[in-house]
Each structure stands twice: as C-alpha cells, then as structure tokens.
N, C-alpha and C. Protein backbone atom coordinates (compact mmCIF):
# COMPACT_ATOMS: atom_id res chain seq x y z
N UNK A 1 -100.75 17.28 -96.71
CA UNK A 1 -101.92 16.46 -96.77
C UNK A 1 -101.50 15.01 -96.99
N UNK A 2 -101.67 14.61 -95.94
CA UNK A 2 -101.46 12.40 -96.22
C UNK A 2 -102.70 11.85 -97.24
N UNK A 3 -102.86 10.86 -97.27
CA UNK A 3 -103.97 10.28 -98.42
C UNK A 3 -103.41 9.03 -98.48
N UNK A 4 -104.43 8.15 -98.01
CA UNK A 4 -103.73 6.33 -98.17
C UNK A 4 -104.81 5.89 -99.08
N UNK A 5 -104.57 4.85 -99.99
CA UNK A 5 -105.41 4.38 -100.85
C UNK A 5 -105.84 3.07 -100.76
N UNK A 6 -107.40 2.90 -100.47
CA UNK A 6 -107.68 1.11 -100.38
C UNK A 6 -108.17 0.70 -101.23
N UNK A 7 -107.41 -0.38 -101.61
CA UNK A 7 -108.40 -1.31 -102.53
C UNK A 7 -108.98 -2.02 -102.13
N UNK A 8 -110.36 -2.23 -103.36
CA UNK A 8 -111.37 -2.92 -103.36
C UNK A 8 -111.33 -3.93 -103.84
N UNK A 9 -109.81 -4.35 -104.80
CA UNK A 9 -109.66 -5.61 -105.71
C UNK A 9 -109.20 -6.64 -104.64
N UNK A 10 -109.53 -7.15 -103.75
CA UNK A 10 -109.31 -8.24 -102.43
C UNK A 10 -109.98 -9.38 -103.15
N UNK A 11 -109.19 -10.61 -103.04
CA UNK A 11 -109.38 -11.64 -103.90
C UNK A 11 -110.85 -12.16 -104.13
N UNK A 12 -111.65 -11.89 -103.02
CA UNK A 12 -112.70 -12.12 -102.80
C UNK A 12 -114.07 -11.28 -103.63
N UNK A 13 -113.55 -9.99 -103.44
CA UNK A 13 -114.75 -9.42 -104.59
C UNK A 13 -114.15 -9.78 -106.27
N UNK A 14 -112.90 -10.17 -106.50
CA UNK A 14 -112.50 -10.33 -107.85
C UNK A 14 -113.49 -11.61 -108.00
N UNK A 15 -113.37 -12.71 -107.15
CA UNK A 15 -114.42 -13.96 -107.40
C UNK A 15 -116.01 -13.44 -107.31
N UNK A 16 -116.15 -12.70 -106.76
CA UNK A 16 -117.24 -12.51 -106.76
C UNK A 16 -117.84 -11.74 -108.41
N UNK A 17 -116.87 -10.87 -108.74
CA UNK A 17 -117.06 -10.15 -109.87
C UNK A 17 -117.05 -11.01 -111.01
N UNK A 18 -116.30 -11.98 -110.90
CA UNK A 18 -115.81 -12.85 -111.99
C UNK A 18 -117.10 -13.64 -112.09
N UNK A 19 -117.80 -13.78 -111.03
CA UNK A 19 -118.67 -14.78 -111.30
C UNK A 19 -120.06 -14.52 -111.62
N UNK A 20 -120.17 -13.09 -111.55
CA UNK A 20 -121.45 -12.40 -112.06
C UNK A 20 -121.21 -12.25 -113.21
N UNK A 21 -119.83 -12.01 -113.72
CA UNK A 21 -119.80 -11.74 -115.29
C UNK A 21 -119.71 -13.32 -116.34
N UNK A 22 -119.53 -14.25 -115.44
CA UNK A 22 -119.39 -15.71 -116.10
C UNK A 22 -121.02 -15.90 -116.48
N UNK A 23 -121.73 -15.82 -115.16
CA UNK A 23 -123.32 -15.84 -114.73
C UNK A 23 -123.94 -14.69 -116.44
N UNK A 24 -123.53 -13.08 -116.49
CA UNK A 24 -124.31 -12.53 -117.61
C UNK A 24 -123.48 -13.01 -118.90
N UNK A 25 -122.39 -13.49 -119.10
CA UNK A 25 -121.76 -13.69 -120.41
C UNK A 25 -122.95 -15.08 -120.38
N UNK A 26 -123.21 -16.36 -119.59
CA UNK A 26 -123.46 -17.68 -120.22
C UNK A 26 -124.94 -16.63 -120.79
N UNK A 27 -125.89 -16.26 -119.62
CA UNK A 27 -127.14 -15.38 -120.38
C UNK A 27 -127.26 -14.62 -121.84
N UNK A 28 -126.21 -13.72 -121.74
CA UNK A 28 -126.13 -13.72 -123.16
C UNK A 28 -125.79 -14.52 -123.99
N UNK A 29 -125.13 -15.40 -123.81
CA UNK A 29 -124.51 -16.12 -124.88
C UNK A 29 -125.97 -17.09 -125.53
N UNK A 30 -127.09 -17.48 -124.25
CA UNK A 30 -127.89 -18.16 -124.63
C UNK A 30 -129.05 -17.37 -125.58
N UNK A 31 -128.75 -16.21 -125.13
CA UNK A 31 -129.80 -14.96 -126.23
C UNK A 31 -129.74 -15.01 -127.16
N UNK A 32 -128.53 -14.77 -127.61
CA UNK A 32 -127.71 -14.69 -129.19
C UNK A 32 -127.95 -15.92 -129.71
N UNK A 33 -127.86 -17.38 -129.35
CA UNK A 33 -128.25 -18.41 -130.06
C UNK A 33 -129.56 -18.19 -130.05
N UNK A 34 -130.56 -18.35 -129.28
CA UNK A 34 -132.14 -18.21 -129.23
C UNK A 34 -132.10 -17.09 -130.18
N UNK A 35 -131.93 -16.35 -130.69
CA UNK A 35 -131.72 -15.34 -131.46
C UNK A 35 -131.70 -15.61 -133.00
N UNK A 36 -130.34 -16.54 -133.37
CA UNK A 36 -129.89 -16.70 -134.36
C UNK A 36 -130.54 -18.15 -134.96
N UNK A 37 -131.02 -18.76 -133.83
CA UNK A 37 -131.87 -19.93 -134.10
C UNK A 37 -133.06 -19.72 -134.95
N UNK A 38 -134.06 -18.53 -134.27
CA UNK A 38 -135.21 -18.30 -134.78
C UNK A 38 -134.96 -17.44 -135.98
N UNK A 39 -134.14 -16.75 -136.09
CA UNK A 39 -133.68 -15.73 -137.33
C UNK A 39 -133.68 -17.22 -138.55
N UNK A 40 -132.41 -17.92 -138.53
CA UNK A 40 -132.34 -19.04 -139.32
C UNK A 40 -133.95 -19.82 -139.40
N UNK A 41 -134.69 -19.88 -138.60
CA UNK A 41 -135.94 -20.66 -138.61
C UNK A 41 -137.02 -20.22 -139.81
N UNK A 42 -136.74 -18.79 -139.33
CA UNK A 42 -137.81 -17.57 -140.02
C UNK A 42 -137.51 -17.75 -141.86
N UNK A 43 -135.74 -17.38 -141.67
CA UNK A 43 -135.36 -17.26 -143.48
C UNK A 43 -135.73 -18.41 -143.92
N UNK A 44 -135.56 -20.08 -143.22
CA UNK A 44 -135.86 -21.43 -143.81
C UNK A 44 -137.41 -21.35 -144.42
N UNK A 45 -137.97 -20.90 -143.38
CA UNK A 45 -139.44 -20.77 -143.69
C UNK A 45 -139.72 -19.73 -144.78
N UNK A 46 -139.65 -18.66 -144.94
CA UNK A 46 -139.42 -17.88 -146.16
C UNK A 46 -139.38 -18.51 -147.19
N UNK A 47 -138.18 -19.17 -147.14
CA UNK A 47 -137.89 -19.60 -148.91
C UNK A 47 -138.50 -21.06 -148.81
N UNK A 48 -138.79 -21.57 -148.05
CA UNK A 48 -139.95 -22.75 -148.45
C UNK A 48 -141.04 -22.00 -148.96
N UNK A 49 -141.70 -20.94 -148.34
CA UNK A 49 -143.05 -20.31 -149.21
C UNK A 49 -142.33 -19.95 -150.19
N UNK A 50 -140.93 -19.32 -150.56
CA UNK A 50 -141.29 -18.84 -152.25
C UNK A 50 -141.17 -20.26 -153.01
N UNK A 51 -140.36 -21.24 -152.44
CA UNK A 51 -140.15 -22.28 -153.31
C UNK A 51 -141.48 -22.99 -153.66
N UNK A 52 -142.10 -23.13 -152.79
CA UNK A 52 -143.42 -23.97 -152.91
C UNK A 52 -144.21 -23.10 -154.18
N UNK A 53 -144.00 -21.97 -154.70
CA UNK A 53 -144.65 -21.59 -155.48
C UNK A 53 -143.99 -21.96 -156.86
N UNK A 54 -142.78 -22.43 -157.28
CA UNK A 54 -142.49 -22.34 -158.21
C UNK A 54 -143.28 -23.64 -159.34
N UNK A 55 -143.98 -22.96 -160.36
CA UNK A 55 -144.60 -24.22 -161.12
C UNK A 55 -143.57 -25.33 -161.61
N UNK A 56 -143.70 -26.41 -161.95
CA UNK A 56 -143.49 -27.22 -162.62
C UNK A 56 -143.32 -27.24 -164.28
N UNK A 57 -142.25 -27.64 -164.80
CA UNK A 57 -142.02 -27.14 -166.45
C UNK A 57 -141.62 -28.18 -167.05
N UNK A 58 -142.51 -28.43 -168.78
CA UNK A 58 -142.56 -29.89 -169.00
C UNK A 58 -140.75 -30.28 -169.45
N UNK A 59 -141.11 -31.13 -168.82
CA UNK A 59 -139.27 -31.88 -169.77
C UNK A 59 -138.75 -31.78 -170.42
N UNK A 60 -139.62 -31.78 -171.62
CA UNK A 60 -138.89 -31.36 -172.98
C UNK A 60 -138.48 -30.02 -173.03
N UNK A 61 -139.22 -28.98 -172.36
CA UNK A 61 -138.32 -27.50 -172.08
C UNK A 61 -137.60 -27.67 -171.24
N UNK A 62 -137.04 -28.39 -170.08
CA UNK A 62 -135.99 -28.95 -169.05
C UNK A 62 -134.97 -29.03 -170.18
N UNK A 63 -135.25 -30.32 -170.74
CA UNK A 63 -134.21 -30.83 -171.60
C UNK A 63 -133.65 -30.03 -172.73
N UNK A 64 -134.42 -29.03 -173.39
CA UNK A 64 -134.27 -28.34 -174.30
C UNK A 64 -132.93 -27.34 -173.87
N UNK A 65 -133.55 -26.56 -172.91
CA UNK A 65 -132.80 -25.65 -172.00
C UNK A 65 -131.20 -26.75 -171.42
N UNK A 66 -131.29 -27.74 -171.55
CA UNK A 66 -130.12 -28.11 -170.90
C UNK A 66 -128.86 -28.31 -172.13
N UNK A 67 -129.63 -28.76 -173.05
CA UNK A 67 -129.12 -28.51 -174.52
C UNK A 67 -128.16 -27.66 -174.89
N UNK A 68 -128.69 -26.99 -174.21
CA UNK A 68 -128.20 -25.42 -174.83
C UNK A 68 -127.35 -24.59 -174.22
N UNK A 69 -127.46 -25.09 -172.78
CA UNK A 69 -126.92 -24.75 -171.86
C UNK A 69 -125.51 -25.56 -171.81
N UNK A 70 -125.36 -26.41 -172.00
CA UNK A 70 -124.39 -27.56 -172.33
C UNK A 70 -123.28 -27.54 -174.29
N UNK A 71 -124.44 -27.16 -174.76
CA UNK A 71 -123.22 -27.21 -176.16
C UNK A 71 -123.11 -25.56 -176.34
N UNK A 72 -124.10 -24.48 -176.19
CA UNK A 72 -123.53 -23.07 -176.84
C UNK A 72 -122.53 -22.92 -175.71
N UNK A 73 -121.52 -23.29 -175.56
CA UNK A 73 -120.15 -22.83 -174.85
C UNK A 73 -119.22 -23.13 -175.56
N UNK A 74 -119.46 -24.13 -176.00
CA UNK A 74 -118.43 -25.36 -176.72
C UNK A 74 -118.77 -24.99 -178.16
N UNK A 75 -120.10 -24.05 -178.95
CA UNK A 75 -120.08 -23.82 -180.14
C UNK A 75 -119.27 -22.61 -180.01
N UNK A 76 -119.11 -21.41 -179.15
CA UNK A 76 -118.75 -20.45 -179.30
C UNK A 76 -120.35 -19.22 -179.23
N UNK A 77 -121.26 -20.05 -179.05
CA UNK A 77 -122.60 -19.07 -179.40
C UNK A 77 -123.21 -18.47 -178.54
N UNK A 78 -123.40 -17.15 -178.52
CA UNK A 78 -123.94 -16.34 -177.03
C UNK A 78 -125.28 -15.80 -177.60
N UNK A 79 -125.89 -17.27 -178.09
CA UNK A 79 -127.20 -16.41 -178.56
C UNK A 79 -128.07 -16.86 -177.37
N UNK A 80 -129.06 -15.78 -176.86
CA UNK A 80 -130.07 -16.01 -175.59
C UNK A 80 -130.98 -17.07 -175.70
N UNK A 81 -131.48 -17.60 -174.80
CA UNK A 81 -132.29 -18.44 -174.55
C UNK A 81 -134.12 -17.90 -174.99
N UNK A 82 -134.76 -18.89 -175.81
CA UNK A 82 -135.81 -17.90 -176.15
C UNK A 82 -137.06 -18.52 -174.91
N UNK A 83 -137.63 -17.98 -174.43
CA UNK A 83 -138.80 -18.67 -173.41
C UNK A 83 -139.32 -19.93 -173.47
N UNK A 84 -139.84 -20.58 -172.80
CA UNK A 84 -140.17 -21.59 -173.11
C UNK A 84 -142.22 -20.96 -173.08
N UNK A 85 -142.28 -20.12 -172.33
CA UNK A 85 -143.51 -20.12 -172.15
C UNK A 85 -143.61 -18.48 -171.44
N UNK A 86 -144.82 -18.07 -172.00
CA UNK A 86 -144.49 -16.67 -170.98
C UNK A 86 -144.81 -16.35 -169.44
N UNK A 87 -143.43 -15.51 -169.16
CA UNK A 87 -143.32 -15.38 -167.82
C UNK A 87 -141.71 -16.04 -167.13
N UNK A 88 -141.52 -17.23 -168.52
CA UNK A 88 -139.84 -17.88 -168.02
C UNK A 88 -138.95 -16.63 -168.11
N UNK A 89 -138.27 -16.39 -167.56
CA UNK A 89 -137.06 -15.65 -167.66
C UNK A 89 -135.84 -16.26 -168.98
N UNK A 90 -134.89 -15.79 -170.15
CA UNK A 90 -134.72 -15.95 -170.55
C UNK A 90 -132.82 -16.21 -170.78
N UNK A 91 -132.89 -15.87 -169.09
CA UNK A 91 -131.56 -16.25 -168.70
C UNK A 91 -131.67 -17.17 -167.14
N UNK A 92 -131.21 -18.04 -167.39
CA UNK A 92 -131.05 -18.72 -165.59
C UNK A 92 -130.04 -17.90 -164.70
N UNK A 93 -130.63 -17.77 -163.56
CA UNK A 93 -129.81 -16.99 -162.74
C UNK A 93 -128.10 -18.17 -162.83
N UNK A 94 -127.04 -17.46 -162.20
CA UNK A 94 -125.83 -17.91 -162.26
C UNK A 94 -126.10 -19.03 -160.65
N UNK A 95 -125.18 -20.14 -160.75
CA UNK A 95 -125.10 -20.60 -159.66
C UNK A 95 -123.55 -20.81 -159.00
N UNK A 96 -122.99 -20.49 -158.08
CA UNK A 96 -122.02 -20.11 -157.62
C UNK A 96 -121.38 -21.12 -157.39
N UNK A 97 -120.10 -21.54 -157.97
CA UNK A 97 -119.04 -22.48 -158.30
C UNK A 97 -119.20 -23.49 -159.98
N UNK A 98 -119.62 -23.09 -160.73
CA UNK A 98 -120.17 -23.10 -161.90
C UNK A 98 -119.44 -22.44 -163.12
C-alpha cells in the first residue's frame, strides 16, 4: 500500500491562520479590558455608597482616640479603647504598612 501525505501548512494558509487568530486575540483582548473596566467601575461605586454612609465624629473623640493610639505603645499599655459613643467599634481596624 503507497500513501503520500499533503500538507495544508503552505505559507499562505499559515498567513491566513495567523491572521484570524491576531483578528480573535485583539477581540478578546478588548473584552477582558471592557470587562475589568466595568468590574473596577462597579467595586469604585460600591465603596463610595458604603463610604458616604459613614457619620462624622466630634474631634475631641478624633483627638482623644489619637492619644491613645499614639502613647499606649510607648507606655507599654494594651488596655482597649472604650467607645466614644454607641455603635463605635472599640478597636480600629489595622491599616496595612503600619
């Protein structure tokens, strides 16, 4: 039994192939940003609504809290923070590089 084998890789369908896949890679590529654009749009918007809710707290509990926050390290004192008002949380969340 003979058997000859032709290829189909002739320089011409490789350009041709190459250029349908240049053609769906740029398409996707523009998806994934349109994608990641509106994703980022959505979370921005999110935390503007939770932020917009957060009340306002008078100064002197600002300042109080900074007090404290600033010398019990340097006294050695791990005593908690007592509220300023109810509903404050009585620890500030951590902020990262701090």
């Amino acid at each position: 039994m003979n058997a000859t084998h032709t290829s189909l890789r002739t320089p011409l369908a490789l350009d041709t192939v190459h250029a349908q896949y240049v053609t769906d890679l740029a398409a996707y590529e523009e998806q994934v940003g349109r994608a990641q654009r509106e994703a980022y749009a959505e979370a921005a918007w999110e935390r503007l609504k939770v932020v917009s809710t957060v009340r306002p707290r008078p100064a002197d509990d600002l300042r109080n809290e900074e007090r404290l926050q600033v010398y019990r390290p340097s006294a050695g004192q791990r005593a908690p923070v007592q509220p300023a008002a109810p509903g404050v949380p009585t620890r500030l969340p951590r902020v990262h590089g701090r």
